[in-house]
C-alpha atoms as a PDB file:
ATOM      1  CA  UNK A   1      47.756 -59.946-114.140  1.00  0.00           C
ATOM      2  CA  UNK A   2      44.928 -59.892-116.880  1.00  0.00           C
ATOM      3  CA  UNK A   3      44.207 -63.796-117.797  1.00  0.00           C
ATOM      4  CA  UNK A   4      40.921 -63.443-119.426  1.00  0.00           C
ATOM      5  CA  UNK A   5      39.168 -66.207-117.197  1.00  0.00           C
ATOM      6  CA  UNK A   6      35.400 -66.055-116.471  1.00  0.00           C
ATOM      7  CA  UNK A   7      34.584 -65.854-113.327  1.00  0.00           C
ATOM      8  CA  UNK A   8      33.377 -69.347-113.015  1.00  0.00           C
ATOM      9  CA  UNK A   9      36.743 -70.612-114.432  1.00  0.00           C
ATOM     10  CA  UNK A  10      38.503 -68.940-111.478  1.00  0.00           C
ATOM     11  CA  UNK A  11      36.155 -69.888-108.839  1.00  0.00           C
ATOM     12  CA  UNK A  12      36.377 -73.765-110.349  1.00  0.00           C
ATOM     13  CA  UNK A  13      40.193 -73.573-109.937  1.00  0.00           C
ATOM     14  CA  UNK A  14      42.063 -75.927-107.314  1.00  0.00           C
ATOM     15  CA  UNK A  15      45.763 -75.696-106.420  1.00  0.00           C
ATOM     16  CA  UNK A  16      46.879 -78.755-108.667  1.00  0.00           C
ATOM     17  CA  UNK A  17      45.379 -76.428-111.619  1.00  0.00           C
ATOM     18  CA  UNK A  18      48.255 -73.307-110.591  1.00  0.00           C
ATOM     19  CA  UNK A  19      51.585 -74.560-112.064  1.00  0.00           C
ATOM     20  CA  UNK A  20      54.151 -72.131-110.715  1.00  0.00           C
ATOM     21  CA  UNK A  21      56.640 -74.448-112.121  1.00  0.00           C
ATOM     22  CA  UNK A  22      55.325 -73.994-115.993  1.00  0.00           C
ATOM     23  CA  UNK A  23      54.275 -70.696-115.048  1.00  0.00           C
ATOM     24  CA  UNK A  24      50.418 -71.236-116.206  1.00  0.00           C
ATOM     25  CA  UNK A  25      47.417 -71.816-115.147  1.00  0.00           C
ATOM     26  CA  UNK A  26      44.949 -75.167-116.105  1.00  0.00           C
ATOM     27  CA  UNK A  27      41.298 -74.563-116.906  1.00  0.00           C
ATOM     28  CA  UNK A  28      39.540 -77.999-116.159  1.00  0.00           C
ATOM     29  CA  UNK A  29      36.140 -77.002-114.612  1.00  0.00           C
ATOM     30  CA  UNK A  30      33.972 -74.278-114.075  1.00  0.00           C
ATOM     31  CA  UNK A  31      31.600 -73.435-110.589  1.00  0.00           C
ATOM     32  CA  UNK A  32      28.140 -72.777-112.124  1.00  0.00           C
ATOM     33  CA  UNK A  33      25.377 -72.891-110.575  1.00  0.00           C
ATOM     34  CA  UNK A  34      26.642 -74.390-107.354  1.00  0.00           C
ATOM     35  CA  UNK A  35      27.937 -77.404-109.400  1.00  0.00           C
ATOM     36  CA  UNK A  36      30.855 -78.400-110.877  1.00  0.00           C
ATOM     37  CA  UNK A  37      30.524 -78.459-114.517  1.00  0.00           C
ATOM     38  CA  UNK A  38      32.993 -78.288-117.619  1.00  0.00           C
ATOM     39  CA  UNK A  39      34.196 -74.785-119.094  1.00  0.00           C
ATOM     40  CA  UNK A  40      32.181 -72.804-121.137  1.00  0.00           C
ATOM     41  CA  UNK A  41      34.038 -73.341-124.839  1.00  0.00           C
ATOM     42  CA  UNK A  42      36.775 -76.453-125.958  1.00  0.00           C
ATOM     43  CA  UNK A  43      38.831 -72.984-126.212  1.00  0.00           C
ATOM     44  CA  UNK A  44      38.629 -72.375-122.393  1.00  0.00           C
ATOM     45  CA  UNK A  45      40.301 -75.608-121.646  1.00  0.00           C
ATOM     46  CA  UNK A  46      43.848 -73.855-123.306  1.00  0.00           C
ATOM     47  CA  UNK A  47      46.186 -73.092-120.382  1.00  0.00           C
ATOM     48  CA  UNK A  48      46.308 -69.609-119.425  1.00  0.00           C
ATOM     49  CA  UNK A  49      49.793 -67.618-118.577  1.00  0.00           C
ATOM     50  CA  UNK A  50      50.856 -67.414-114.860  1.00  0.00           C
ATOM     51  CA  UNK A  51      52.279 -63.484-115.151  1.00  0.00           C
ATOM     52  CA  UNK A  52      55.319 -63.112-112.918  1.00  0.00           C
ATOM     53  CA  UNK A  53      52.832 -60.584-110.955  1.00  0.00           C
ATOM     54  CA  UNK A  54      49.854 -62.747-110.885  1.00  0.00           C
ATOM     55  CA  UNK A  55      52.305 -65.482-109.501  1.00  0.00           C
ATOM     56  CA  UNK A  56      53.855 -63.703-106.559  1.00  0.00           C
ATOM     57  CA  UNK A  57      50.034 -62.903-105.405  1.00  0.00           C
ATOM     58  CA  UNK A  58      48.447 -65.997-106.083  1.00  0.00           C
ATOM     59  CA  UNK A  59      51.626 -67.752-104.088  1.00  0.00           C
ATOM     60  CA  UNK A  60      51.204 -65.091-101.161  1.00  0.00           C
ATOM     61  CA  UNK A  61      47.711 -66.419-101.139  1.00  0.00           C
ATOM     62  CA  UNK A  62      48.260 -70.406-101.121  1.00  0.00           C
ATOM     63  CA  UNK A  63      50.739 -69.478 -98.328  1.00  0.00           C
ATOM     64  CA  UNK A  64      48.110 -66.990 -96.181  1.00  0.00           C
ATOM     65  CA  UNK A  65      45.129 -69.788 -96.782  1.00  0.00           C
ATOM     66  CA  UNK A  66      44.560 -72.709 -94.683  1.00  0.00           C
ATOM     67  CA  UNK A  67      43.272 -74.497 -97.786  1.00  0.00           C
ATOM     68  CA  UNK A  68      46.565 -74.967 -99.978  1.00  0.00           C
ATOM     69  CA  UNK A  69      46.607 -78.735-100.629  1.00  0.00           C
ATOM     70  CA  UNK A  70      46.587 -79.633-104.398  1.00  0.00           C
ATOM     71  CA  UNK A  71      42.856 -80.542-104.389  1.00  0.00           C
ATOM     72  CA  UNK A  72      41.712 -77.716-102.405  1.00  0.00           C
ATOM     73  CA  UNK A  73      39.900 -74.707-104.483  1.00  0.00           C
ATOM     74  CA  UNK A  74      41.803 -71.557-105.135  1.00  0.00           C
ATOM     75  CA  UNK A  75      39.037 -68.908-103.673  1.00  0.00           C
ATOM     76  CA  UNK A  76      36.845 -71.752-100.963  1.00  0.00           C
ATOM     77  CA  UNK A  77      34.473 -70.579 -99.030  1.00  0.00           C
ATOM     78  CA  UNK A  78      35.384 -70.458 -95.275  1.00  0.00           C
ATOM     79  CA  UNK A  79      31.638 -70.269 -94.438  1.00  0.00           C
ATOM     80  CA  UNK A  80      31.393 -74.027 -95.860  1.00  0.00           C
ATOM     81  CA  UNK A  81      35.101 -74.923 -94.181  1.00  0.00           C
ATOM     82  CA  UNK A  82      36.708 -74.696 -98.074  1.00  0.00           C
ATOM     83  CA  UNK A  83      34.406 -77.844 -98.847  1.00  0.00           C
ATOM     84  CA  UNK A  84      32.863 -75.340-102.261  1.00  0.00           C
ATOM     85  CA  UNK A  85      34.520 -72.573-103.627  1.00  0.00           C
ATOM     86  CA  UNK A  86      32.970 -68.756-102.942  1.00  0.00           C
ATOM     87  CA  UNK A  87      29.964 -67.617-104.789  1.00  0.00           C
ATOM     88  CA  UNK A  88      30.611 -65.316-107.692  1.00  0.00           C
ATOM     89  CA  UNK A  89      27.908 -63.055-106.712  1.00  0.00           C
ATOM     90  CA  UNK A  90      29.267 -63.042-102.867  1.00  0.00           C
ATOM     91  CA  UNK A  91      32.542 -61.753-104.392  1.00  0.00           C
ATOM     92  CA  UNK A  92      31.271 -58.738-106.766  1.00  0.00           C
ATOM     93  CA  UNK A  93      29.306 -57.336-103.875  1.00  0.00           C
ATOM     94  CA  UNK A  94      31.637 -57.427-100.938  1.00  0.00           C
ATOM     95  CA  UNK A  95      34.879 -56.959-103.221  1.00  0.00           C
ATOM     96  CA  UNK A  96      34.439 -55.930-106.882  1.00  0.00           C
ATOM     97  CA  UNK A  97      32.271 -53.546-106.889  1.00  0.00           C
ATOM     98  CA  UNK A  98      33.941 -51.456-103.432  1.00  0.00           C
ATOM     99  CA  UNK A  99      37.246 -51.691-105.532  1.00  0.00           C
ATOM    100  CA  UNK A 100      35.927 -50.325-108.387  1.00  0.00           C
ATOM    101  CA  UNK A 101      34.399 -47.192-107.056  1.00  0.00           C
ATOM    102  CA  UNK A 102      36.894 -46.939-105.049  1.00  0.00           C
ATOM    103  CA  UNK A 103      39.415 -46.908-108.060  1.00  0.00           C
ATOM    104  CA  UNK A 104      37.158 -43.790-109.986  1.00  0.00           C
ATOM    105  CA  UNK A 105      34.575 -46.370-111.600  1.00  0.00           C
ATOM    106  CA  UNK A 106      30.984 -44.419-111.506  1.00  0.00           C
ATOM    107  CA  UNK A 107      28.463 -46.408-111.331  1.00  0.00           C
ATOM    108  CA  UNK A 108      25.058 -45.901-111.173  1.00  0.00           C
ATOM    109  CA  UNK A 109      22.509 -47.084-108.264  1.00  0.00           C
ATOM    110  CA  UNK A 110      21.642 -50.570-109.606  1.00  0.00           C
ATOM    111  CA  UNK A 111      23.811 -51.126-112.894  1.00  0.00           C
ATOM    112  CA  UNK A 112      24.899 -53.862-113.474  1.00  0.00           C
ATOM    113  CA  UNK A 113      28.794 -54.409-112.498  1.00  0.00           C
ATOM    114  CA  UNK A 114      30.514 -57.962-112.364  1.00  0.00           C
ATOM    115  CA  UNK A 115      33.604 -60.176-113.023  1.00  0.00           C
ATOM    116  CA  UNK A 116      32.380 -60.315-116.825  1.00  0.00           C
ATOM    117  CA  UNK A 117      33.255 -56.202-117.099  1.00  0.00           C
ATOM    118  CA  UNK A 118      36.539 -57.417-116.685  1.00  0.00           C
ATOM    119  CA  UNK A 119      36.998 -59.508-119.349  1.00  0.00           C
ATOM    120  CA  UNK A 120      35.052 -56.724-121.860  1.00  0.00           C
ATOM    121  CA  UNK A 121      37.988 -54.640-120.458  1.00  0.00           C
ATOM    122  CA  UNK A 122      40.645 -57.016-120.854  1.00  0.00           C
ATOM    123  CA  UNK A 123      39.178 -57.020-124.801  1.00  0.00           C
ATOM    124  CA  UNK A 124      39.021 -53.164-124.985  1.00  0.00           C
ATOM    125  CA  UNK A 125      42.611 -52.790-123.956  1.00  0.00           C
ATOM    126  CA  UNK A 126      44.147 -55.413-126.037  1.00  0.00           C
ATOM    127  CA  UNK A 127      42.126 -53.598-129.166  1.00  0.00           C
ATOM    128  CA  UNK A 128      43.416 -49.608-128.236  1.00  0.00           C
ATOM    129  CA  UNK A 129      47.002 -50.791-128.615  1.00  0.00           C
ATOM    130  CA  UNK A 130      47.192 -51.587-132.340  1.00  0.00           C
ATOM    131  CA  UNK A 131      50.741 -51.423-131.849  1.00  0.00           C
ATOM    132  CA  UNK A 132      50.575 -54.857-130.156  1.00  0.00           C
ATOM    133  CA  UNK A 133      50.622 -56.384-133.584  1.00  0.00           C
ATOM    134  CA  UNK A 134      54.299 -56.600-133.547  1.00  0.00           C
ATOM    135  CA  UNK A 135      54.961 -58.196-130.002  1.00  0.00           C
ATOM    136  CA  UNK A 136      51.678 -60.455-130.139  1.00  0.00           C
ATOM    137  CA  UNK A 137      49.052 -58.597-128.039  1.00  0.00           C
ATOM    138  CA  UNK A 138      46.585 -58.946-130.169  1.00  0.00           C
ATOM    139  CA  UNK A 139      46.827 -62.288-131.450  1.00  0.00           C
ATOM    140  CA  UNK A 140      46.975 -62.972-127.513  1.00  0.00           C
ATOM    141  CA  UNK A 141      43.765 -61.283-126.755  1.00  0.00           C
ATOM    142  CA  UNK A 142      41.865 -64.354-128.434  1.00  0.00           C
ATOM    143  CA  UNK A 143      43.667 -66.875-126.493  1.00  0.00           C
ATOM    144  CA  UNK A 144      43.317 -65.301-123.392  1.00  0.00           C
ATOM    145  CA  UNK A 145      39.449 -64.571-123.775  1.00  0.00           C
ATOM    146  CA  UNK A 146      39.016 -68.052-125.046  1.00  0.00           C
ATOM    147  CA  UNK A 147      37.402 -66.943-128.086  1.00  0.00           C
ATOM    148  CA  UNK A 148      38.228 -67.197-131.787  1.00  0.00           C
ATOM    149  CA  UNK A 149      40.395 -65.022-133.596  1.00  0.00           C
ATOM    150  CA  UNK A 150      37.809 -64.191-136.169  1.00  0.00           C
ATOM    151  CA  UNK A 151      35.279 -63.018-133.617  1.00  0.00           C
ATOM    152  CA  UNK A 152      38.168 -60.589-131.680  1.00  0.00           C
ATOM    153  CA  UNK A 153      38.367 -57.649-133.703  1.00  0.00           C
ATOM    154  CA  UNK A 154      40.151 -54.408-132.591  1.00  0.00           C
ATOM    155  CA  UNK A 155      38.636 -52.061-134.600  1.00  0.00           C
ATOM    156  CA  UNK A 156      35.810 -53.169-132.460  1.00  0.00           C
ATOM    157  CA  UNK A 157      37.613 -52.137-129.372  1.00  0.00           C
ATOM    158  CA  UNK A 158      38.234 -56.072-129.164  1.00  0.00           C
ATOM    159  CA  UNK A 159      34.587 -57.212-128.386  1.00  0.00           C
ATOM    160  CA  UNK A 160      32.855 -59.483-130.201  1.00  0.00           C
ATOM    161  CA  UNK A 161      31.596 -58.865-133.360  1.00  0.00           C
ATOM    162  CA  UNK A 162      27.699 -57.519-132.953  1.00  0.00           C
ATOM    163  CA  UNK A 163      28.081 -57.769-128.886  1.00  0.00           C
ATOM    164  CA  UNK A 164      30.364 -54.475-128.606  1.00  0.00           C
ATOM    165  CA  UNK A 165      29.377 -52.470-125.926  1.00  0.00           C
ATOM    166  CA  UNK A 166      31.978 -50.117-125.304  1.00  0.00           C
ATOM    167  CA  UNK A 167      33.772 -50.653-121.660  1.00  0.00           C
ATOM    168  CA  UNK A 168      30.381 -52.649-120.572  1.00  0.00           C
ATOM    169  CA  UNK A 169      28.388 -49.967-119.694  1.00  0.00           C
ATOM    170  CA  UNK A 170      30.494 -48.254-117.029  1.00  0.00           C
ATOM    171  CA  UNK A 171      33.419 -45.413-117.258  1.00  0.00           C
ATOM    172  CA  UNK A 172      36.667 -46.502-116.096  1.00  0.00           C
ATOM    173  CA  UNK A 173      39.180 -43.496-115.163  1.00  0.00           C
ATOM    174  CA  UNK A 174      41.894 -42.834-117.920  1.00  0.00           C
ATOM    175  CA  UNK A 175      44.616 -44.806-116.486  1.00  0.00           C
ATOM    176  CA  UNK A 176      42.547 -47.639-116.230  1.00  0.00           C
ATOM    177  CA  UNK A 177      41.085 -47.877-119.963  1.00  0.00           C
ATOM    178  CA  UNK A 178      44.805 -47.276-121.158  1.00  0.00           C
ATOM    179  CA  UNK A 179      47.014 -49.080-119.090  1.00  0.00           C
ATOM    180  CA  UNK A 180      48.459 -45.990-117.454  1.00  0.00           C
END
């Protein structure tokens, strides 16, 4: 399910951008800042993989929504009637972070825990399976994290170079650092 997307990739996402069809996804905007503005990097733009997994969910969800036309957003917020997407903040509190303890993650009173943990684990994972050489794992990681392939290095535990911080500063249970 893993597509490397910041959070204000997802959150700028409308229907038309989902191609179940081509099986991927379309980056053409970002929410920041309660404004629509352009992805972060020219390497954000690349169209992500639509997993088999990600699609049955994300089609459950266009079919459980009342916003589902082409040009509504992916994630809207019902308190504005789907007119702007959901705040990024709104999310981590009231979702993220309850599914994360709840799935083992300890974290601390006040530490800092959001949608951009993900993505440093998305990195981490991709680097621990060296063996991902052969069937393209790792020269995926780059692609999916919209960053360069020079900066992605998995001796690094697939962080950037000079940025690593480990699994971002919180402990995930076993299963979850290694895919198990």
């Amino acid at each position: 399910m893993a597509t490397g997307l910041r959070i204000s990739e997802a959150l700028g996402l409308q229907w038309a951008d989902v191609s179940f069809e081509r099986n991927r996804i379309e980056v053409r905007r970002a929410w920041v800042g309660s404004r629509i503005g352009e992805p972060k990097s020219k390497a954000s733009k690349a169209p992500v993989p639509l997993s088999p997994i990600l699609a049955e969910f994300m089609l459950g969800w266009k079919q459980a929504t009342a916003y589902a036309h082409d040009r509504d957003w992916v994630f809207p917020s019902t308190k504005l009637k789907g007119q702007k997407p959901r705040a990024g903040s709104m999310l981590t509190k009231s979702y993220l972070r309850p599914a994360a303890v709840k799935a083992g993650v300890e974290l601390k009173e006040g530490q800092r825990f959001g949608f951009h943990n993900l993505r440093h684990s998305l990195a981490s994972f991709f680097g621990e399976h060296q063996d991902g050489r052969e069937n393209g794992a790792i020269t995926l990681a780059p692609r999916q994290l919209a960053h360069h392939a020079g900066h992605l290095h998995p001796r690094d535990g697939g962080h950037e170079t000079g940025r690593s911080r480990g699994n971002a500063g919180c402990d995930l249970p076993a299963g979850a650092k290694h895919g198990g």
